[in-house]
PDB file of N, CA and C in Angstrom:
ATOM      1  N   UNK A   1      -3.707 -16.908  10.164  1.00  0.00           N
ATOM      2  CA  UNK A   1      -3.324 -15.788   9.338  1.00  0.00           C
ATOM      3  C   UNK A   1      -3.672 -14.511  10.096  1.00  0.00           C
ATOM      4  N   UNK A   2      -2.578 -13.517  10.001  1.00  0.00           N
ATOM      5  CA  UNK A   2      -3.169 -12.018  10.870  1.00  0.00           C
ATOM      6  C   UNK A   2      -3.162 -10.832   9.782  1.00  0.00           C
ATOM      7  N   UNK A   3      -3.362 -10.631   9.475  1.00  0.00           N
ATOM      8  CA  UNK A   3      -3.817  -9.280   8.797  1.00  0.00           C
ATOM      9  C   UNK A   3      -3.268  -7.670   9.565  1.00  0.00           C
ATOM     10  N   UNK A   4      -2.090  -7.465   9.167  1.00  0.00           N
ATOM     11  CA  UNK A   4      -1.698  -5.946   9.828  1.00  0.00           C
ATOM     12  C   UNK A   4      -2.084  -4.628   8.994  1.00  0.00           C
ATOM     13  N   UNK A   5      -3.771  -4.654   9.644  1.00  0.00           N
ATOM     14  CA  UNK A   5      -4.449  -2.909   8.839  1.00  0.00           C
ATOM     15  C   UNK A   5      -4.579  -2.996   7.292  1.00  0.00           C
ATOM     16  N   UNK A   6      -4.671  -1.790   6.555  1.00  0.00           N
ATOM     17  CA  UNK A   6      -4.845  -1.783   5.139  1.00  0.00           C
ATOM     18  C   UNK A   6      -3.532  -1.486   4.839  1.00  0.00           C
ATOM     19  N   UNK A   7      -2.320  -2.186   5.474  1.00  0.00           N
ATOM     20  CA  UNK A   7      -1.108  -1.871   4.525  1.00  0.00           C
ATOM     21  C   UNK A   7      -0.890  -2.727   3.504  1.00  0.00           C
ATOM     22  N   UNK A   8      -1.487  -4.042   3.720  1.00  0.00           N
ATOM     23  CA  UNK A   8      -1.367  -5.292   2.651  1.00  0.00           C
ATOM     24  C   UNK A   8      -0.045  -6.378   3.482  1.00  0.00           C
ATOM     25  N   UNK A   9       0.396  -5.733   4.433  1.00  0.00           N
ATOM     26  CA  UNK A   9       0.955  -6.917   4.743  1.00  0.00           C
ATOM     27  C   UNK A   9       0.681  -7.848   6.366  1.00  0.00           C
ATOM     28  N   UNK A  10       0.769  -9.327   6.156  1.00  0.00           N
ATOM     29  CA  UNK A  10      -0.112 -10.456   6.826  1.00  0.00           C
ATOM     30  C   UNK A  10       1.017 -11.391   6.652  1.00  0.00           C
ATOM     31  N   UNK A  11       0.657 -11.727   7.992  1.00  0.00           N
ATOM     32  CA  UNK A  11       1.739 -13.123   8.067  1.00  0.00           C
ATOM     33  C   UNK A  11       0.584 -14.296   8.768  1.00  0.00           C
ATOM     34  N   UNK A  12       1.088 -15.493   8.213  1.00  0.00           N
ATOM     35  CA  UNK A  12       0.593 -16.816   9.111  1.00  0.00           C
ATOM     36  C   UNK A  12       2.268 -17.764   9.644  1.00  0.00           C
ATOM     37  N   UNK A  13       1.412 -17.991  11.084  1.00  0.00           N
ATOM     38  CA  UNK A  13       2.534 -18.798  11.773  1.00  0.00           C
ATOM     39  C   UNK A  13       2.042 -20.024  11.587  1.00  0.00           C
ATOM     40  N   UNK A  14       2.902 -21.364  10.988  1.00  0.00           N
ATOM     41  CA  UNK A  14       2.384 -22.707  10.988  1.00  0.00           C
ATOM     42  C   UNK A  14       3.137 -23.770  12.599  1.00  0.00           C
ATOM     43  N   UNK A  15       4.054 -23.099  13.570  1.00  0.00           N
ATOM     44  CA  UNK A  15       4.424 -23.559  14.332  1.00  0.00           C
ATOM     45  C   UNK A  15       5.268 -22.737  14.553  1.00  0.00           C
ATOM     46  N   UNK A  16       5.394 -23.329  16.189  1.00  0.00           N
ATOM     47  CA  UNK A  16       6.905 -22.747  17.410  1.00  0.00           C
ATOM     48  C   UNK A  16       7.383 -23.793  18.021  1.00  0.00           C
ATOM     49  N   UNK A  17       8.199 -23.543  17.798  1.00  0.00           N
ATOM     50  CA  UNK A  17       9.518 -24.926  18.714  1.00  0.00           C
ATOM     51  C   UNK A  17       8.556 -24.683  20.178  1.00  0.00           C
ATOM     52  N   UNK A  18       8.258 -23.770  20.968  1.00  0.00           N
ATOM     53  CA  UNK A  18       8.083 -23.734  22.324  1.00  0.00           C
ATOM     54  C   UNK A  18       7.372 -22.387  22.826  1.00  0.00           C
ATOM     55  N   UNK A  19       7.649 -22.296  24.032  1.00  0.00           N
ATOM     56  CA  UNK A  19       6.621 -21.182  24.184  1.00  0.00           C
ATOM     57  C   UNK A  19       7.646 -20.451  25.190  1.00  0.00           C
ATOM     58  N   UNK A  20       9.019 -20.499  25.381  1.00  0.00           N
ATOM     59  CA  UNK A  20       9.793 -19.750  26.084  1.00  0.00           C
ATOM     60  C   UNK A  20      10.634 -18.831  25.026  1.00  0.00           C
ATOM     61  N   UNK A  21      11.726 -18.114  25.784  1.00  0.00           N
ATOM     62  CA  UNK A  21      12.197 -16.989  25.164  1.00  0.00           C
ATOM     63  C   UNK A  21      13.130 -17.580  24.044  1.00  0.00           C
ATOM     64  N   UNK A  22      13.920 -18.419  24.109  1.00  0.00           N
ATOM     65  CA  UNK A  22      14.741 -18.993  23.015  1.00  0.00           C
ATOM     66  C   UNK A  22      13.723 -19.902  21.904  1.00  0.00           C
ATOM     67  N   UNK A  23      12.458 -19.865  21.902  1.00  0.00           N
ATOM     68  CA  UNK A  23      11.754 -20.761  20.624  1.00  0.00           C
ATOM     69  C   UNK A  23      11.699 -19.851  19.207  1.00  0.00           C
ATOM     70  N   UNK A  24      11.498 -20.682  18.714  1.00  0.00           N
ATOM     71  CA  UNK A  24      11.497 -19.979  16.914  1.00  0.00           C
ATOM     72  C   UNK A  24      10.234 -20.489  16.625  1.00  0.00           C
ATOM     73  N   UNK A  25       9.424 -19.678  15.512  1.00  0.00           N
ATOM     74  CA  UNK A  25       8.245 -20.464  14.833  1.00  0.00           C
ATOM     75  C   UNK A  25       8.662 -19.782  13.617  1.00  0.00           C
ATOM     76  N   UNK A  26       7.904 -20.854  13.061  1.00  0.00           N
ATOM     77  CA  UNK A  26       8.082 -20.861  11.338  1.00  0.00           C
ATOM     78  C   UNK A  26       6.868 -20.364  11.096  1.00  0.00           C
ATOM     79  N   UNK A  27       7.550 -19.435  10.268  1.00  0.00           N
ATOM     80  CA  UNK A  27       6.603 -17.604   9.723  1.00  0.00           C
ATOM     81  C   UNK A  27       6.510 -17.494   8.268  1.00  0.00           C
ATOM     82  N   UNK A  28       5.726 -17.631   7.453  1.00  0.00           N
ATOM     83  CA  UNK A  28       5.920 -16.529   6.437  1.00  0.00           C
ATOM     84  C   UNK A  28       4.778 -15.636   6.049  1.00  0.00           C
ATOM     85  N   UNK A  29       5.328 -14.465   5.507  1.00  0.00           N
ATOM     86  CA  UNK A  29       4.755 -12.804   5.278  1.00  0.00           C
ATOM     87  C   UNK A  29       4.408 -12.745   3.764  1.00  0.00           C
ATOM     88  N   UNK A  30       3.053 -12.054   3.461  1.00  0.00           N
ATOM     89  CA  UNK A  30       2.505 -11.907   2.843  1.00  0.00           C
ATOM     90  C   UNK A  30       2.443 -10.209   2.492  1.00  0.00           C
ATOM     91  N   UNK A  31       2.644  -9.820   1.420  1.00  0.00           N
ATOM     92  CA  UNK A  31       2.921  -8.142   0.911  1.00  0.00           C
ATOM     93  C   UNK A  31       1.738  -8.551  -0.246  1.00  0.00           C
ATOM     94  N   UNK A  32      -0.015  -8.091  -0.125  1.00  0.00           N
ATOM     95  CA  UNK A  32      -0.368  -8.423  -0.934  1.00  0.00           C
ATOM     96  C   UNK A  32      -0.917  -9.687  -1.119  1.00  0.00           C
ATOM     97  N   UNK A  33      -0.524  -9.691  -2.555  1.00  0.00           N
ATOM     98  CA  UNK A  33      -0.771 -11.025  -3.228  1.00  0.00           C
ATOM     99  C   UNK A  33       0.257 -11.769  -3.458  1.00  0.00           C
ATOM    100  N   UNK A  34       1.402 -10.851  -3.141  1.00  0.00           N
ATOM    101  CA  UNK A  34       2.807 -11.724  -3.158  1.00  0.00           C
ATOM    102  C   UNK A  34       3.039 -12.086  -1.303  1.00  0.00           C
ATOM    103  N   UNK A  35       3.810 -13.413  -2.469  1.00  0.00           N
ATOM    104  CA  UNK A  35       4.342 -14.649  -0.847  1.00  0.00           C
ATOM    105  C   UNK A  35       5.679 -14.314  -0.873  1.00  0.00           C
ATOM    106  N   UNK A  36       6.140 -14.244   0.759  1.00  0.00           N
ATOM    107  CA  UNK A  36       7.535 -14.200   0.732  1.00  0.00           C
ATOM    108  C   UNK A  36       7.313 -15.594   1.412  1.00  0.00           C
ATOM    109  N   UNK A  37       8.979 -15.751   1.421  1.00  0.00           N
ATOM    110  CA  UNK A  37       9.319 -17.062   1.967  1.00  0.00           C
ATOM    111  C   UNK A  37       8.996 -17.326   3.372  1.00  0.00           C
ATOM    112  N   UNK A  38       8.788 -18.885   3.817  1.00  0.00           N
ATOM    113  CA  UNK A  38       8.848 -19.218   5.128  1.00  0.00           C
ATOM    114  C   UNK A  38      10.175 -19.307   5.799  1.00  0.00           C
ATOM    115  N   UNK A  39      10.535 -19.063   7.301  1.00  0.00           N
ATOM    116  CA  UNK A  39      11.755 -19.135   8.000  1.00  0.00           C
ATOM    117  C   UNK A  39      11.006 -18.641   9.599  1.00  0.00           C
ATOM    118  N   UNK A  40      12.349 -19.564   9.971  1.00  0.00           N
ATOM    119  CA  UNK A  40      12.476 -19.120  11.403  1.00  0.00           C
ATOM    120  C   UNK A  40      12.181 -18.171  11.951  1.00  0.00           C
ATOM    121  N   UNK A  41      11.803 -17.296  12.556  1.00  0.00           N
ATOM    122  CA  UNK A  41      11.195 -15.850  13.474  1.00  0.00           C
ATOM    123  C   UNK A  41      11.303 -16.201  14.782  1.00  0.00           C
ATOM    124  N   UNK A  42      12.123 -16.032  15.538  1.00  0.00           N
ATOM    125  CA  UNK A  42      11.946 -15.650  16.998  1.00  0.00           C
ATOM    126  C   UNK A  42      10.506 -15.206  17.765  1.00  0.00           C
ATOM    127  N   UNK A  43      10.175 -16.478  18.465  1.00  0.00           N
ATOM    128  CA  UNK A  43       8.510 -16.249  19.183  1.00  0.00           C
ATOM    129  C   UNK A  43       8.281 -14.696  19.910  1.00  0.00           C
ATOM    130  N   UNK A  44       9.393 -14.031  19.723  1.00  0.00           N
ATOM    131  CA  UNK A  44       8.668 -12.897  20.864  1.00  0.00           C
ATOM    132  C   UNK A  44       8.865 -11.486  20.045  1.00  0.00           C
ATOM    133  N   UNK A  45       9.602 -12.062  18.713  1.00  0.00           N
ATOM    134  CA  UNK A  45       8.985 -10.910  17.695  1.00  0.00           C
ATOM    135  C   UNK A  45       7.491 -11.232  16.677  1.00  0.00           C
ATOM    136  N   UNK A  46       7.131 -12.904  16.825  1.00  0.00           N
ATOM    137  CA  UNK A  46       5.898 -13.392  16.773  1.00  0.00           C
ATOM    138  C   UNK A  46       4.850 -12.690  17.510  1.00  0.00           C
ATOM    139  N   UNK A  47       5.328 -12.534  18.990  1.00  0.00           N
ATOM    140  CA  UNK A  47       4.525 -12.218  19.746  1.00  0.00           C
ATOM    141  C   UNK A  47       3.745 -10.527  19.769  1.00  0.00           C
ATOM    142  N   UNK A  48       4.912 -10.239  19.374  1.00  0.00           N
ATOM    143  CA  UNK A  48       5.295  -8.385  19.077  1.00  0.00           C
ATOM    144  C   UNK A  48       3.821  -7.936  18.154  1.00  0.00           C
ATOM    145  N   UNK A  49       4.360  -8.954  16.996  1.00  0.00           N
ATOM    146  CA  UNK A  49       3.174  -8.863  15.605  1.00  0.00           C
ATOM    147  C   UNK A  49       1.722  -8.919  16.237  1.00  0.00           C
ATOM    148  N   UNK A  50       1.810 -10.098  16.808  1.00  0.00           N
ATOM    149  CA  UNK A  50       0.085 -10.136  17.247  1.00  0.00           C
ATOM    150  C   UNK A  50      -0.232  -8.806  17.809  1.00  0.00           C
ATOM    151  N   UNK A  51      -0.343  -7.768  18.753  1.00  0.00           N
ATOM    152  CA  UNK A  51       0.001  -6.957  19.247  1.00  0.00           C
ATOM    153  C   UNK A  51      -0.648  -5.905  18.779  1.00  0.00           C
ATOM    154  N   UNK A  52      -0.379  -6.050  17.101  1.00  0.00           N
ATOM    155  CA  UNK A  52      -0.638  -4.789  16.408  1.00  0.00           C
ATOM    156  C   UNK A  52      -1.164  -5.246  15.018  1.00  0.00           C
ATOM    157  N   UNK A  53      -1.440  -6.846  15.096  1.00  0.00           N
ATOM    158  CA  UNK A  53      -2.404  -7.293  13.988  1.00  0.00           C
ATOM    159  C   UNK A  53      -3.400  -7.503  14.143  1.00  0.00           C
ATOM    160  N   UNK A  54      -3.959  -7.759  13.635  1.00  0.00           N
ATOM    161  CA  UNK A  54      -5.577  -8.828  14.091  1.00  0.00           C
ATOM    162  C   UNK A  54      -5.757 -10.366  13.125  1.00  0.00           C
ATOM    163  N   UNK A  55      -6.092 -10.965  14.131  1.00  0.00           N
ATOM    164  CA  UNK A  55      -6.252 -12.478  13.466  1.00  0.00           C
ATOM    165  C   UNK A  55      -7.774 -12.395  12.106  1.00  0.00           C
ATOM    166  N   UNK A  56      -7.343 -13.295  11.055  1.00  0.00           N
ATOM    167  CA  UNK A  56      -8.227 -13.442  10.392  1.00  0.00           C
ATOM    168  C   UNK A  56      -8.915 -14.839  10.618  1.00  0.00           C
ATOM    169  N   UNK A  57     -10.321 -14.731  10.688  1.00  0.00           N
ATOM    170  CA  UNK A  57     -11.624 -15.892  10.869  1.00  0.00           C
ATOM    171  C   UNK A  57     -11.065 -16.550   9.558  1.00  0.00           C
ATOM    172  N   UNK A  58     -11.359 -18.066   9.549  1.00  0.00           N
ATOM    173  CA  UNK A  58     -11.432 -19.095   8.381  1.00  0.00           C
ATOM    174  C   UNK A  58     -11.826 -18.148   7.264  1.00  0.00           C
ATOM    175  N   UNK A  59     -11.216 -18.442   6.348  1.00  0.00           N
ATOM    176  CA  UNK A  59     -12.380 -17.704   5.389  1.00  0.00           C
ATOM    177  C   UNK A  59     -12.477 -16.223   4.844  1.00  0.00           C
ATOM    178  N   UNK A  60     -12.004 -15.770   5.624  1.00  0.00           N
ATOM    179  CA  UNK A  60     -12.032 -14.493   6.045  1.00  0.00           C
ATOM    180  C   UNK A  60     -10.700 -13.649   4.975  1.00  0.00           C
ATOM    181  N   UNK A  61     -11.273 -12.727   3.615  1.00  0.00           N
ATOM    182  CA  UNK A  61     -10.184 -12.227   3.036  1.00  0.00           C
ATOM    183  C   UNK A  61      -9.030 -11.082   3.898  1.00  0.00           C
ATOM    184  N   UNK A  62      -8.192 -10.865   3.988  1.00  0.00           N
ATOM    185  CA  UNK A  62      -7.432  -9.886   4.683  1.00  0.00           C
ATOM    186  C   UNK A  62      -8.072  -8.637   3.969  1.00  0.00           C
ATOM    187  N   UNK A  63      -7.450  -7.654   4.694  1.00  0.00           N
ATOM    188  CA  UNK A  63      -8.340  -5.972   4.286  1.00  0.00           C
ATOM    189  C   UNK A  63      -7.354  -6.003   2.860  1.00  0.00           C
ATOM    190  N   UNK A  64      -7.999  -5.041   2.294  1.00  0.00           N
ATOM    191  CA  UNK A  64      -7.216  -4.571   1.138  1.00  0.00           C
ATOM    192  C   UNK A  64      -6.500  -3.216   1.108  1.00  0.00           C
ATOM    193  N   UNK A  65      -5.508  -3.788   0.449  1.00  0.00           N
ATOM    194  CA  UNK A  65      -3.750  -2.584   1.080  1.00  0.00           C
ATOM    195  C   UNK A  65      -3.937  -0.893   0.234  1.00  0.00           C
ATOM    196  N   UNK A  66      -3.753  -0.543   1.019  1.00  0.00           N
ATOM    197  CA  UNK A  66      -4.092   1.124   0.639  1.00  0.00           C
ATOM    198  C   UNK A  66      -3.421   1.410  -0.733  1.00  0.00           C
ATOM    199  N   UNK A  67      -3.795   2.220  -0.802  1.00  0.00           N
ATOM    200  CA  UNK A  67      -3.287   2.676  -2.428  1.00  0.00           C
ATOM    201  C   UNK A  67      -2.209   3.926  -2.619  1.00  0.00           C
ATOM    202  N   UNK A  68      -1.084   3.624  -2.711  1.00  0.00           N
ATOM    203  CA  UNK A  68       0.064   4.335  -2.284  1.00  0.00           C
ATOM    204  C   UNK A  68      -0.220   5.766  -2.540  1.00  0.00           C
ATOM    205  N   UNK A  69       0.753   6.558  -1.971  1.00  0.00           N
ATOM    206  CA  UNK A  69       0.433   7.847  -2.017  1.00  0.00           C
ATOM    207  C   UNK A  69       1.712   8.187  -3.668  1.00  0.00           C
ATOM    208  N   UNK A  70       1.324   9.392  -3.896  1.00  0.00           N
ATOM    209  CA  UNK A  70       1.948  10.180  -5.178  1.00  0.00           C
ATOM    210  C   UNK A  70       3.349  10.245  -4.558  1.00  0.00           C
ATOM    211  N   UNK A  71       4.203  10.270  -5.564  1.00  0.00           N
ATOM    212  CA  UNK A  71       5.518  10.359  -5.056  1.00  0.00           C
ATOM    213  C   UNK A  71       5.568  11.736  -5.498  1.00  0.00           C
ATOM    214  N   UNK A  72       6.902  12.855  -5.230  1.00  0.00           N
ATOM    215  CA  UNK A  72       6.536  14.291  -5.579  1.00  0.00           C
ATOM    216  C   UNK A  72       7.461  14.062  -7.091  1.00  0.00           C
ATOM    217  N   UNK A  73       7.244  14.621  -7.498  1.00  0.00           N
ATOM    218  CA  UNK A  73       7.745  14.610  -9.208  1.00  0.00           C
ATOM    219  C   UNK A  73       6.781  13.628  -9.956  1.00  0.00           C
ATOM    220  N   UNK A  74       5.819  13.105  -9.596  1.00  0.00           N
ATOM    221  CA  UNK A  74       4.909  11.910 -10.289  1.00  0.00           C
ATOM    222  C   UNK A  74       4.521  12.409 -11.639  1.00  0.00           C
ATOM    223  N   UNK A  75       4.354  11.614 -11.998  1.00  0.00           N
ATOM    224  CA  UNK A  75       3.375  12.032 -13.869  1.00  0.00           C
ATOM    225  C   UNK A  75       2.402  12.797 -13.865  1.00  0.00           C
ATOM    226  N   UNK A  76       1.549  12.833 -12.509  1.00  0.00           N
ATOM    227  CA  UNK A  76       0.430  13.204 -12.290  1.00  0.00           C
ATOM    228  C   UNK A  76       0.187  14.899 -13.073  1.00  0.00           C
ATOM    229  N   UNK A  77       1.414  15.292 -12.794  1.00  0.00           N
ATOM    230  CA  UNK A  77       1.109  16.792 -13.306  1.00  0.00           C
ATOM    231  C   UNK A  77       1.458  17.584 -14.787  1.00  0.00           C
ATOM    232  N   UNK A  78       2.182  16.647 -15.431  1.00  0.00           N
ATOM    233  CA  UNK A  78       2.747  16.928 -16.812  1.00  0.00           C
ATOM    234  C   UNK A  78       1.591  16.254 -17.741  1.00  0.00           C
ATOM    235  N   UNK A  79       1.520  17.562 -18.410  1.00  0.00           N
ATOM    236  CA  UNK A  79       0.394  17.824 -19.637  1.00  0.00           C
ATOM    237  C   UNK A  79       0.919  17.728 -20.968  1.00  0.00           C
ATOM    238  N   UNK A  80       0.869  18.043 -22.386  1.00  0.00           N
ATOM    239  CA  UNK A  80       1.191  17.817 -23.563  1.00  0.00           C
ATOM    240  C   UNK A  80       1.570  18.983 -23.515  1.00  0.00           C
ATOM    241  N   UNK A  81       2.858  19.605 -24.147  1.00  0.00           N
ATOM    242  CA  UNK A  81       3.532  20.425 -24.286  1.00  0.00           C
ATOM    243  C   UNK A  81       4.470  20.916 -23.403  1.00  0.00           C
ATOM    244  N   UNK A  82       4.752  20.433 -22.357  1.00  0.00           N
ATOM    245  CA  UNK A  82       5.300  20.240 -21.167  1.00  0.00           C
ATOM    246  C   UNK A  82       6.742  20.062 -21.459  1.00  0.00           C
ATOM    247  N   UNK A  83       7.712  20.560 -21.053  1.00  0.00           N
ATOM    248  CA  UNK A  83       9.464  20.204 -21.275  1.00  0.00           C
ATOM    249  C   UNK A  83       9.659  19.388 -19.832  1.00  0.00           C
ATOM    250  N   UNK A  84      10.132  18.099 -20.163  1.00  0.00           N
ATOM    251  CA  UNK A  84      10.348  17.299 -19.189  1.00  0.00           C
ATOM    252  C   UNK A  84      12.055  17.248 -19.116  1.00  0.00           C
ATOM    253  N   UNK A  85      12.743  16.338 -17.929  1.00  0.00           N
ATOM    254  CA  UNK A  85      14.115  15.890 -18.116  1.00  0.00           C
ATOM    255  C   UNK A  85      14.000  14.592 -18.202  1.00  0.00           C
ATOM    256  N   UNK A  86      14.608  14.005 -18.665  1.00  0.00           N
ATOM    257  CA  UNK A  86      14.319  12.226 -18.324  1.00  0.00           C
ATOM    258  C   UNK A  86      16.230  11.508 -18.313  1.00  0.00           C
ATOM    259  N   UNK A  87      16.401  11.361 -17.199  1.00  0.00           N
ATOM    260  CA  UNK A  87      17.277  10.733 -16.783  1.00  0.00           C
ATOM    261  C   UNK A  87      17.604   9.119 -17.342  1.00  0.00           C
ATOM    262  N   UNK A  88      18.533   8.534 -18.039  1.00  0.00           N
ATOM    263  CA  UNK A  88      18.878   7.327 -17.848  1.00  0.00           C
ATOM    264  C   UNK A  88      20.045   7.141 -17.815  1.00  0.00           C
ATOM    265  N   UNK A  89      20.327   5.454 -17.694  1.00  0.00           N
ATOM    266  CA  UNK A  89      21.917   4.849 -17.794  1.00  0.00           C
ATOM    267  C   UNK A  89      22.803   5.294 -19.168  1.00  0.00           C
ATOM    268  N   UNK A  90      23.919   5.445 -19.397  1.00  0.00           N
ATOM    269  CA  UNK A  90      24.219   5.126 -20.088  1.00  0.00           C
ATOM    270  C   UNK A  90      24.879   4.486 -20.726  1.00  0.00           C
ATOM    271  N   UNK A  91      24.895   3.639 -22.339  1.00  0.00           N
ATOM    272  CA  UNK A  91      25.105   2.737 -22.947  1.00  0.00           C
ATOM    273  C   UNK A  91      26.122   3.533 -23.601  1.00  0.00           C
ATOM    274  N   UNK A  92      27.632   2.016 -23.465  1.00  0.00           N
ATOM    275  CA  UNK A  92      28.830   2.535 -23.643  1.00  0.00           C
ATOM    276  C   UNK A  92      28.638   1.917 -25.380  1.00  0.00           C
ATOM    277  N   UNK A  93      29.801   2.931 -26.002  1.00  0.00           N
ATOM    278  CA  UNK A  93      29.588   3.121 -27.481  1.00  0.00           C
ATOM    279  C   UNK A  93      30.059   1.324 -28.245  1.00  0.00           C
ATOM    280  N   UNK A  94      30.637   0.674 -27.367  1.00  0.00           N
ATOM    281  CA  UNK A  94      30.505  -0.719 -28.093  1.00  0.00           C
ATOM    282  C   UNK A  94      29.256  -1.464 -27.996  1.00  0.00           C
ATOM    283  N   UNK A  95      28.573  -1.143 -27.094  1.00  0.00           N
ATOM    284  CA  UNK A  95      27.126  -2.115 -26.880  1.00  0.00           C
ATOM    285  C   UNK A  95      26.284  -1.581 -27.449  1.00  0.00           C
ATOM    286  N   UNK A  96      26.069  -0.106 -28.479  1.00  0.00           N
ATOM    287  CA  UNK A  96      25.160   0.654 -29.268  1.00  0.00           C
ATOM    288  C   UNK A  96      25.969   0.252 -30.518  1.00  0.00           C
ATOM    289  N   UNK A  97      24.314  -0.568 -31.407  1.00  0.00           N
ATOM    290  CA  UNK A  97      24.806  -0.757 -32.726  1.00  0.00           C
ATOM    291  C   UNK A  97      23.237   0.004 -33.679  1.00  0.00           C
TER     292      UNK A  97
END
């Protein structure tokens, strides 16, 4: 398992066909606590990753993923009495009962 920094995302490789330029190893990436799927990865974008990850010891929890930044318009700044806009879809007059 490698651990790339406090972004939250980590991949483990369970195998590579080989160790030349045409091998594949079977990869899957971790965002978190969520699993993405396993698949094929080309060994020398495998190789790329190591590079700029660091391997995790047995045992060893991955860092924990930073805590996103404010988006600009966030909630953060609207108080009670505040005139907001609030944008949605809208629902065509047969599907409103």
């Amino acid at each position: 398992m490698y651990a790339c920094g406090a972004t939250g995302r980590n991949f483990k490789v369970f195998s590579c066909t080989g160790t030349d330029a045409a091998a594949t190893c079977d990869m899957q990436a971790f965002l978190g606590a969520q699993v993405g799927p396993r698949s094929p990865v080309p060994r020398s974008q495998v190789l790329a990753l190591t590079q700029v990850c660091q391997p995790l010891q047995p045992g060893q929890a991955p860092p924990a993923a930073a805590a996103p930044a404010g988006m600009p318009g966030a909630m953060e700044g609207v108080k009670a009495g505040d005139a907001v806009e609030i944008v949605t879809a809208r629902v065509g007059p047969a599907a409103v009962r």
